[in-house]
Protein backbone atom coordinates (compact mmCIF):
# COMPACT_ATOMS: atom_id res chain seq x y z
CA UNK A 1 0.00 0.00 0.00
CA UNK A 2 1.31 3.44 -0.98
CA UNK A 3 0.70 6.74 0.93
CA UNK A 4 -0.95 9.31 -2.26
CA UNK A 5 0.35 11.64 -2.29
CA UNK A 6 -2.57 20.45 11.74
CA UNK A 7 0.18 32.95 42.50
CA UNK A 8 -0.93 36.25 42.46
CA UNK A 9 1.82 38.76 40.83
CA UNK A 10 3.68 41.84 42.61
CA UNK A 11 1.96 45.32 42.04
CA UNK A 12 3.28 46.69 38.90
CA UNK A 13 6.00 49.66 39.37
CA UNK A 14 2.82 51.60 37.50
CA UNK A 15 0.80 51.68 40.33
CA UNK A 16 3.08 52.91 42.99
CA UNK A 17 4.60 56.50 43.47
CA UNK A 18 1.94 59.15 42.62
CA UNK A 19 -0.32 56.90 43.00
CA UNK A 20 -0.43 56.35 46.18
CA UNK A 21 -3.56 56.25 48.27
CA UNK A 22 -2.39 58.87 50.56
CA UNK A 23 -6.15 60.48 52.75
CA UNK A 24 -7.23 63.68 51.29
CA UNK A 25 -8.18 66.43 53.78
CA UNK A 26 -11.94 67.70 53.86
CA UNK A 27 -12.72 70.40 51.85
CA UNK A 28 -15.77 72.22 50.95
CA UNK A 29 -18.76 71.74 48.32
CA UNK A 30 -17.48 67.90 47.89
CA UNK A 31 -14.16 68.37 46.59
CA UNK A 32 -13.09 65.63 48.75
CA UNK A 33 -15.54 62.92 46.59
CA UNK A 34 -14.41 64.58 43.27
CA UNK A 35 -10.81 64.08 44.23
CA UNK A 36 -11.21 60.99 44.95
CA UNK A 37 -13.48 59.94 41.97
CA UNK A 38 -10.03 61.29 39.78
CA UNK A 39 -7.37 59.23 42.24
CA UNK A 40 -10.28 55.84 41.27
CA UNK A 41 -10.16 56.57 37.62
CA UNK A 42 -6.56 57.00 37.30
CA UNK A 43 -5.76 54.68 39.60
CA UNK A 44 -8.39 52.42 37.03
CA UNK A 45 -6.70 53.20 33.74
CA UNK A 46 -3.71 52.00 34.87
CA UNK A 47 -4.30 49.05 36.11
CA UNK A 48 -6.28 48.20 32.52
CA UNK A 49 -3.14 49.72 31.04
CA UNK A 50 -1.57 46.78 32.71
CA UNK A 51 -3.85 44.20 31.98
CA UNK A 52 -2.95 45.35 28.24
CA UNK A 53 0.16 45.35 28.31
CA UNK A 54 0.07 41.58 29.78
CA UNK A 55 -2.37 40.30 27.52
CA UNK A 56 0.36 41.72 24.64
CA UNK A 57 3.08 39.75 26.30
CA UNK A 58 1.95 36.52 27.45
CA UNK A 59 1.58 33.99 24.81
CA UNK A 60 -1.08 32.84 23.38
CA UNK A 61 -1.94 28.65 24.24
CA UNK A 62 -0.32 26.86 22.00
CA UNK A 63 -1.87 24.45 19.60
CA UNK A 64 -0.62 21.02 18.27
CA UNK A 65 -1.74 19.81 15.02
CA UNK A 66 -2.95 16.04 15.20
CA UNK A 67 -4.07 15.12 11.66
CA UNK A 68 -4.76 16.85 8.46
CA UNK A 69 -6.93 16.24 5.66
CA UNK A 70 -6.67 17.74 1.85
CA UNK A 71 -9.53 17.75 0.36
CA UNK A 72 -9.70 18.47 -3.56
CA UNK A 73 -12.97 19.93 -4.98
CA UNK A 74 -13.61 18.14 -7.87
CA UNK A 75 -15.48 14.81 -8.69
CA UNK A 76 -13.43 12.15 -8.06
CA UNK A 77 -11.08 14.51 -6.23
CA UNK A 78 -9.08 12.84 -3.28
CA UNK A 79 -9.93 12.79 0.25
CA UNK A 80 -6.41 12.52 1.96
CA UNK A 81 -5.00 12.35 5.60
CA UNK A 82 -1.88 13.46 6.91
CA UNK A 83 -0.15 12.63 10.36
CA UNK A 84 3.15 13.92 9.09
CA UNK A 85 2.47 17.97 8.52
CA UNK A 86 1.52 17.03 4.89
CA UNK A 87 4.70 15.45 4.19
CA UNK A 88 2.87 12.59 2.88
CA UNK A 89 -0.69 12.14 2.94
CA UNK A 90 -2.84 8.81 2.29
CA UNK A 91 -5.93 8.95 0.19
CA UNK A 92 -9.21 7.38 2.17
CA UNK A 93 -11.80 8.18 -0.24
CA UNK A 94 -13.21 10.40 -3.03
CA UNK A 95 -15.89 13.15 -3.59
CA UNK A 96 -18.98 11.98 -5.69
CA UNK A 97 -20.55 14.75 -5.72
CA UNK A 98 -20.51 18.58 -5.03
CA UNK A 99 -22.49 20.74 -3.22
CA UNK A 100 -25.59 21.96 -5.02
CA UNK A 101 -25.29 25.02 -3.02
CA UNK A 102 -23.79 26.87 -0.08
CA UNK A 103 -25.22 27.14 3.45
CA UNK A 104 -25.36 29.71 5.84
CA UNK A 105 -23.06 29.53 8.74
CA UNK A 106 -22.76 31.94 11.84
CA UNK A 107 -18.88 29.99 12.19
CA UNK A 108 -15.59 32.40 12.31
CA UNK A 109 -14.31 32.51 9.01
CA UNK A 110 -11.47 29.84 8.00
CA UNK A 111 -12.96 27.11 10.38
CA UNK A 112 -14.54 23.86 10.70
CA UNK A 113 -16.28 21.56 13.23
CA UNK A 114 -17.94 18.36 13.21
CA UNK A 115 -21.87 18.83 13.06
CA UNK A 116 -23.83 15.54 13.35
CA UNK A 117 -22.39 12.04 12.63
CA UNK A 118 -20.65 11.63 9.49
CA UNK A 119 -21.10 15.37 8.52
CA UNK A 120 -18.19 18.17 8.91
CA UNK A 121 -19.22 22.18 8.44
CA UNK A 122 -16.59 23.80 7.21
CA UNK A 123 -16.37 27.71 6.86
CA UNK A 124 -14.90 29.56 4.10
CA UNK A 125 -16.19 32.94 4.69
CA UNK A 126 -17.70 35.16 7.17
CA UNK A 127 -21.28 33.83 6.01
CA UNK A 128 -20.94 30.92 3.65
CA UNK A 129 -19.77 27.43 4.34
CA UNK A 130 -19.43 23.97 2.60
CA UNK A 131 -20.01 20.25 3.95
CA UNK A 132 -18.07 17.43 3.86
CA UNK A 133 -20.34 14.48 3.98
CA UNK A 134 -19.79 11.03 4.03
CA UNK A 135 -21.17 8.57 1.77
CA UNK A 136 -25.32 8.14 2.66
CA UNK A 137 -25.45 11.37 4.07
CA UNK A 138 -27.99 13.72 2.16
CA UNK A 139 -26.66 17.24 2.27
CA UNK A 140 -27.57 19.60 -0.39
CA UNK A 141 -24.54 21.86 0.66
CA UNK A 142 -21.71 19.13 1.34
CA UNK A 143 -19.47 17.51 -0.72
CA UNK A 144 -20.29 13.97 -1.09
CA UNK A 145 -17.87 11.39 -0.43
CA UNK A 146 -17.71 7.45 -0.73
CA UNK A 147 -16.21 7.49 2.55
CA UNK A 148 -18.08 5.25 5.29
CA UNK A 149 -19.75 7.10 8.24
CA UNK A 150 -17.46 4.71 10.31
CA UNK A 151 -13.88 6.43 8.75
CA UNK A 152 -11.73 7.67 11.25
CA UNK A 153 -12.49 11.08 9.59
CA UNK A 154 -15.81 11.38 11.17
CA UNK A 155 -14.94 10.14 14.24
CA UNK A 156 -15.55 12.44 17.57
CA UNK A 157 -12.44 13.28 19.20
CA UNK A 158 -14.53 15.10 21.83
CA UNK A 159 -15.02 19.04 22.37
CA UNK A 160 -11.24 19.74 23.51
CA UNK A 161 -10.00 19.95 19.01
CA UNK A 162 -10.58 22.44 16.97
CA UNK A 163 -9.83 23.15 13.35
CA UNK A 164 -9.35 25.48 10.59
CA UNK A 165 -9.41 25.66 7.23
CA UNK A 166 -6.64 26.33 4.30
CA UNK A 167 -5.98 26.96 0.69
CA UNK A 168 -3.58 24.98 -0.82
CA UNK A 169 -1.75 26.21 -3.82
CA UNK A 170 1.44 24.06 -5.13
CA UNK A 171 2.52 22.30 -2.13
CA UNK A 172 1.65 25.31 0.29
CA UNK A 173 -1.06 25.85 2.38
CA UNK A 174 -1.89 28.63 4.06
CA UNK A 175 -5.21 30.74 5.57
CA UNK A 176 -7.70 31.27 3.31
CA UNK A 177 -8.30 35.35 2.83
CA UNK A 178 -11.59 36.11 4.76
CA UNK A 179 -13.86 36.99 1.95
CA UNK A 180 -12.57 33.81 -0.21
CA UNK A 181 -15.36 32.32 -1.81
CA UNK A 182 -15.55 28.56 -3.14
CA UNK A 183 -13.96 26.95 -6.37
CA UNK A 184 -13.91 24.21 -8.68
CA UNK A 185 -10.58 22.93 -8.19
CA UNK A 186 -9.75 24.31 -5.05
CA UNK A 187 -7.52 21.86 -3.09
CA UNK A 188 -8.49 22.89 0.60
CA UNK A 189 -6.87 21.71 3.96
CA UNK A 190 -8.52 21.50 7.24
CA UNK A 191 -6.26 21.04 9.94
CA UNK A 192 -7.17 19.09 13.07
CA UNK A 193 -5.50 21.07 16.36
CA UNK A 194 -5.86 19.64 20.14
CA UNK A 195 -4.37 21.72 22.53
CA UNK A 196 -0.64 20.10 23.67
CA UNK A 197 0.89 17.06 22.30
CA UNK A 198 -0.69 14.98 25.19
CA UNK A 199 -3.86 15.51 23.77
CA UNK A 200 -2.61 15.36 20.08
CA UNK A 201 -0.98 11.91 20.65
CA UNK A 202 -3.97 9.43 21.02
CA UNK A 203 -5.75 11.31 18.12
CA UNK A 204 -2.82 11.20 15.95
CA UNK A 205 -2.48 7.35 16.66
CA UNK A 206 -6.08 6.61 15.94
CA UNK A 207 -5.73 8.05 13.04
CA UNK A 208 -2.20 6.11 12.02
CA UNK A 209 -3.88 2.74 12.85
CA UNK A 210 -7.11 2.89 10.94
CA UNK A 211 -5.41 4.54 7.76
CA UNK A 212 -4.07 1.45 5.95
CA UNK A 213 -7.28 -0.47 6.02
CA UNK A 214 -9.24 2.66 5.11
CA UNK A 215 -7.02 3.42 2.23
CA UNK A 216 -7.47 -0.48 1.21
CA UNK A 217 -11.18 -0.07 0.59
CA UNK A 218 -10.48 3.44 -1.12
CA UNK A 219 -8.64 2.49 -3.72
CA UNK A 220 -11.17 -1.26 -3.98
CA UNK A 221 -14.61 1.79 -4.59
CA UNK A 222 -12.01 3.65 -6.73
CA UNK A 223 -11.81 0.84 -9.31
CA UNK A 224 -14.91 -0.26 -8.93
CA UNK A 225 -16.29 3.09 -9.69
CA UNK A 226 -13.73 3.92 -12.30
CA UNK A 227 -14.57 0.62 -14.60
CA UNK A 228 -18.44 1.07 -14.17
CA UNK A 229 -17.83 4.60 -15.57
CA UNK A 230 -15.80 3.03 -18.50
CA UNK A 231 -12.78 5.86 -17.78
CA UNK A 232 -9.61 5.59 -20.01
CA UNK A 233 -7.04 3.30 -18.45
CA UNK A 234 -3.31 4.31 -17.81
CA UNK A 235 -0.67 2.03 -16.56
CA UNK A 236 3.38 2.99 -16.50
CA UNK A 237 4.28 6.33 -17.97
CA UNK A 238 1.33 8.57 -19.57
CA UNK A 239 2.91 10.92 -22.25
CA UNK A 240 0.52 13.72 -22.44
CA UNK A 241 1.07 16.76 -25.08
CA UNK A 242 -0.38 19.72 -25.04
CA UNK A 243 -1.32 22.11 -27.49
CA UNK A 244 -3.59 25.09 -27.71
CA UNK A 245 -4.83 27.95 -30.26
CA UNK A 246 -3.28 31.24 -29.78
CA UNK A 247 0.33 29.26 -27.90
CA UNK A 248 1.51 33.11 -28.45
CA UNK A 249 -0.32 34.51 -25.62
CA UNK A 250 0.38 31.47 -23.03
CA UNK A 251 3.21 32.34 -20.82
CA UNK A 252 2.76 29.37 -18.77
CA UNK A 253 0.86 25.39 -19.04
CA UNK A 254 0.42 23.79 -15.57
CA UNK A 255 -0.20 20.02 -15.38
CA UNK A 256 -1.71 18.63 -11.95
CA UNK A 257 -2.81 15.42 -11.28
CA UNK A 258 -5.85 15.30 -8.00
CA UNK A 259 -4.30 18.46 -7.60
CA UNK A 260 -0.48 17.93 -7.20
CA UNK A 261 1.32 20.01 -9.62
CA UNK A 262 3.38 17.17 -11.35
CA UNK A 263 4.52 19.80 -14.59
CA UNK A 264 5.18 22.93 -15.79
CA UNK A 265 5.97 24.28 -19.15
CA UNK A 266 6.40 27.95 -21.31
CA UNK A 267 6.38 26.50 -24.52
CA UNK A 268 3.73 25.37 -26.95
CA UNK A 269 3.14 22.44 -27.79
CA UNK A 270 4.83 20.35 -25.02
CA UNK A 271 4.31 17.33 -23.63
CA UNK A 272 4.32 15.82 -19.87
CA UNK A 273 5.25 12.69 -18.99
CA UNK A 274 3.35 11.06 -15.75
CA UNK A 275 4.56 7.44 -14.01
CA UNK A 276 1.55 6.45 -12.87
CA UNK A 277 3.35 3.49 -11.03
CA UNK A 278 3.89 5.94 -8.53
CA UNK A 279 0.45 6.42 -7.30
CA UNK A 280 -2.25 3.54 -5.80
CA UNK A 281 -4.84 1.98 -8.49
CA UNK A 282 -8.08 3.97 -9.05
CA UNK A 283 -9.31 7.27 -10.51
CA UNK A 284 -7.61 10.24 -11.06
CA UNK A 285 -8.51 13.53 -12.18
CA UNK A 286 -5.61 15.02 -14.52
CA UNK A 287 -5.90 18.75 -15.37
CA UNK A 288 -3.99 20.99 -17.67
CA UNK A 289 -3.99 25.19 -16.60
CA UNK A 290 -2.92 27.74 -19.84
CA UNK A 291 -2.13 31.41 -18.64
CA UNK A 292 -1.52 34.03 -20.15
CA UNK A 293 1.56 36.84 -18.85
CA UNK A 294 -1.69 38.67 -16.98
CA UNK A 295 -1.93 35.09 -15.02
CA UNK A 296 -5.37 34.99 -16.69
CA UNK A 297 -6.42 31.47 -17.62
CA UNK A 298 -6.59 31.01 -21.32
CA UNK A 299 -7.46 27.26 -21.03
CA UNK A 300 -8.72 24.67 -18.91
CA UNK A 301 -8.91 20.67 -19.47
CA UNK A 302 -9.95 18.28 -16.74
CA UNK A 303 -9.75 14.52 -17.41
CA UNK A 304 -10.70 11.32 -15.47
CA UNK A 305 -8.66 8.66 -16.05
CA UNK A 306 -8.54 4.67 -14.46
CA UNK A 307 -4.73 4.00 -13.47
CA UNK A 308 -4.25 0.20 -13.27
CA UNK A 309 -1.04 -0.91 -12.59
CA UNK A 310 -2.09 -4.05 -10.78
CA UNK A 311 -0.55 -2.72 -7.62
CA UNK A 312 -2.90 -2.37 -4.79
C-alpha cells in the first residue's frame, strides 16, 4: 500500500509612586468625593493599562496539530489524511458529488467543526460554508464522499480539538483570505488542532492505525467506480502533449494530477510525462492550466482517467 500523495503577581512599578492612596483632607462643596473619583479613575486606567500590556506579552496557548486532511474539490477529487504535517498524505476516499449550493453559517471565518455524525461544516467565509459528507449522508450543501460514516475522519475526538481551514496552492497551504469564496478545483486543507501534544498523541495514533485499512477499501470503490464509468485506463508512464490555439499569448501550461502540480511548461506544444506506477490503483482527475503573462487562464482541461497498474 502506498501513501498518495494540523500565585498572584507583585503590584506593577505603574501603580506605585503618585499613586499612592495617601487620605485627602476635607474640603468644601465635595471636593473631597471629586478628588477621589479622579485618584479611582486613574488609579483604574492604569491598572487596565496593565492588563494590556500583559495580555500583549503573554503567549497565546499553544496548539498542536494532530491530523490533516486535503480535500480536492472536484469529482473524483481525493480525500487525503496526513499525520506527518503534509509530508505525505494517504488517500481514504473520493468526492462523488458537489455541493448543489452553499449554506449559511454563523462559524468564524477559516474554520470547521464536526456537526452531526458523518457530517463536517466547514467555513470559508464570514457567512458561507461547505459540507463534507460522508457517503449516505444527504446534504444539499456538502461535498459527497464514498467514505463510510465509520472512517476515522468522522470520528468524535470530543469538544477539547478544533480546526481550521486552508488553501492549498502548489505544495503550500496557508489561511484562506476572509472573503474567499468557493472553487472548482480548489484543493483545501482542514487542519485538526488539540491543545498540547498529550492531547494530540492518542488522536494522531487513531488516526495512524485505521489509515491502511481505510485506504485499502479506497482504492477497492475507486476501481470499482472507475470501470463502471468506463474511464480511459493508464498504466506505466502517460505521455501527455499539449497544445492550444493562440500558444503566443500562453506564458505558462500547468499540469496537476488530483491536484499535485506534477509539470510545468512555457512552450507550446509540449508534452508531460506522468509514471503512474507511482500512485495507488483507481481514478484520477488530470488537469492541464494555460495562462496568459496577466496570469489569466486562457485554457482549462480536466480529465478522469482509471490508473491500473495491478498494484494495490
Amino acid at each position: 500500500m502506498r501513501d498518495t500523495s494540523f500565585k498572584t503577581s507583585p503590584p506593577s512599578p505603574l501603580l506605585r509612586g503618585e499613586g499612592s492612596c495617601a487620605p485627602f483632607p476635607r474640603r468644601e462643596g465635595g471636593q473631597e468625593v471629586r478628588s477621589h473619583l479622579l485618584l479611582n479613575r486613574s488609579l483604574f486606567a492604569r491598572v487596565l493599562v496593565c492588563v494590556l500590556l500583559l495580555c500583549m506579552v503573554l503567549p497565546l496557548p499553544a496548539q498542536v496539530e494532530a491530523f490533516r486532511v486535503r480535500i480536492v474539490l472536484l469529482p473524483a477529487g481525493t480525500i487525503g489524511i496526513s499525520v506527518d504535517g503534509g509530508a505525505h498524505f494517504t488517500t481514504i476516499g473520493r468526492v462523488t458529488t458537489l455541493p448543489q449550493r452553499l449554506g449559511d453559517s454563523r462559524l468564524p471565518a477559516r474554520t470547521a467543526v464536526i456537526q452531526d455524525k458523518g457530517l463536517w461544516v466547514i467555513q470559508h467565509n464570514e457567512t458561507q460554508s461547505v459540507g463534507l459528507a460522508a457517503d449516505g449522508v444527504q446534504s444539499s450543501t456538502a461535498l459527497r464522499t464514498d467514505i463510510p460514516v465509520g472512517s476515522v475522519l468522522f470520528r468524535d475526538f470530543g469538544t477539547k480539538i478544533s480546526a481550521r481551514l486552508m488553501l492549498q496552492e502548489g505544495q503550500v497551504a496557508y489561511s484562506m483570505p476572509p472573503s474567499y469564496r468557493y472553487k472548482l478545483g480548489d484543493v483545501w486543507v482542514l487542519q485538526v488542532l488539540a491543545e498540547d501534544d498529550a492531547s494530540a498523541l492518542p488522536i494522531r495514533e487513531a488516526v495512524t492505525t485505521a489509515l491502511p485499512k481505510e485506504s485499502l477499501e479506497a482504492v477497492q470503490r475507486s476501481i470499482q467506480r472507475g470501470e463502471k464509468a468506463n474511464l480511459p485506463v493508464v498504466n506505466g508512464t502517460l505521455n501527455l502533449e499539449v497544445t492550444a490555439r493562440y500558444a503566443e499569448t500562453v506564458k505558462f501550461v500547468f499540469f496537476t494530477v488530483d491536484g499535485y502540480l506534477v509539470g510545468t511548461s512555457n512552450v507550446l506544444p509540449t508534452i508531460f510525462r506522468w509514471d503512474s506506477t507511482q500512485v495507488a490503483d483507481g481514478e484520477y482527475v488530470l488537469e492541464v492550466r494555460a495562462m496568459d503573462k496577466d496570469e489569466r487562464e486562457v485554457a482549462l482541461v480536466r480529465k478522469r482517467i482509471l490508473v491500473r497498474n495491478g498494484a494495490h
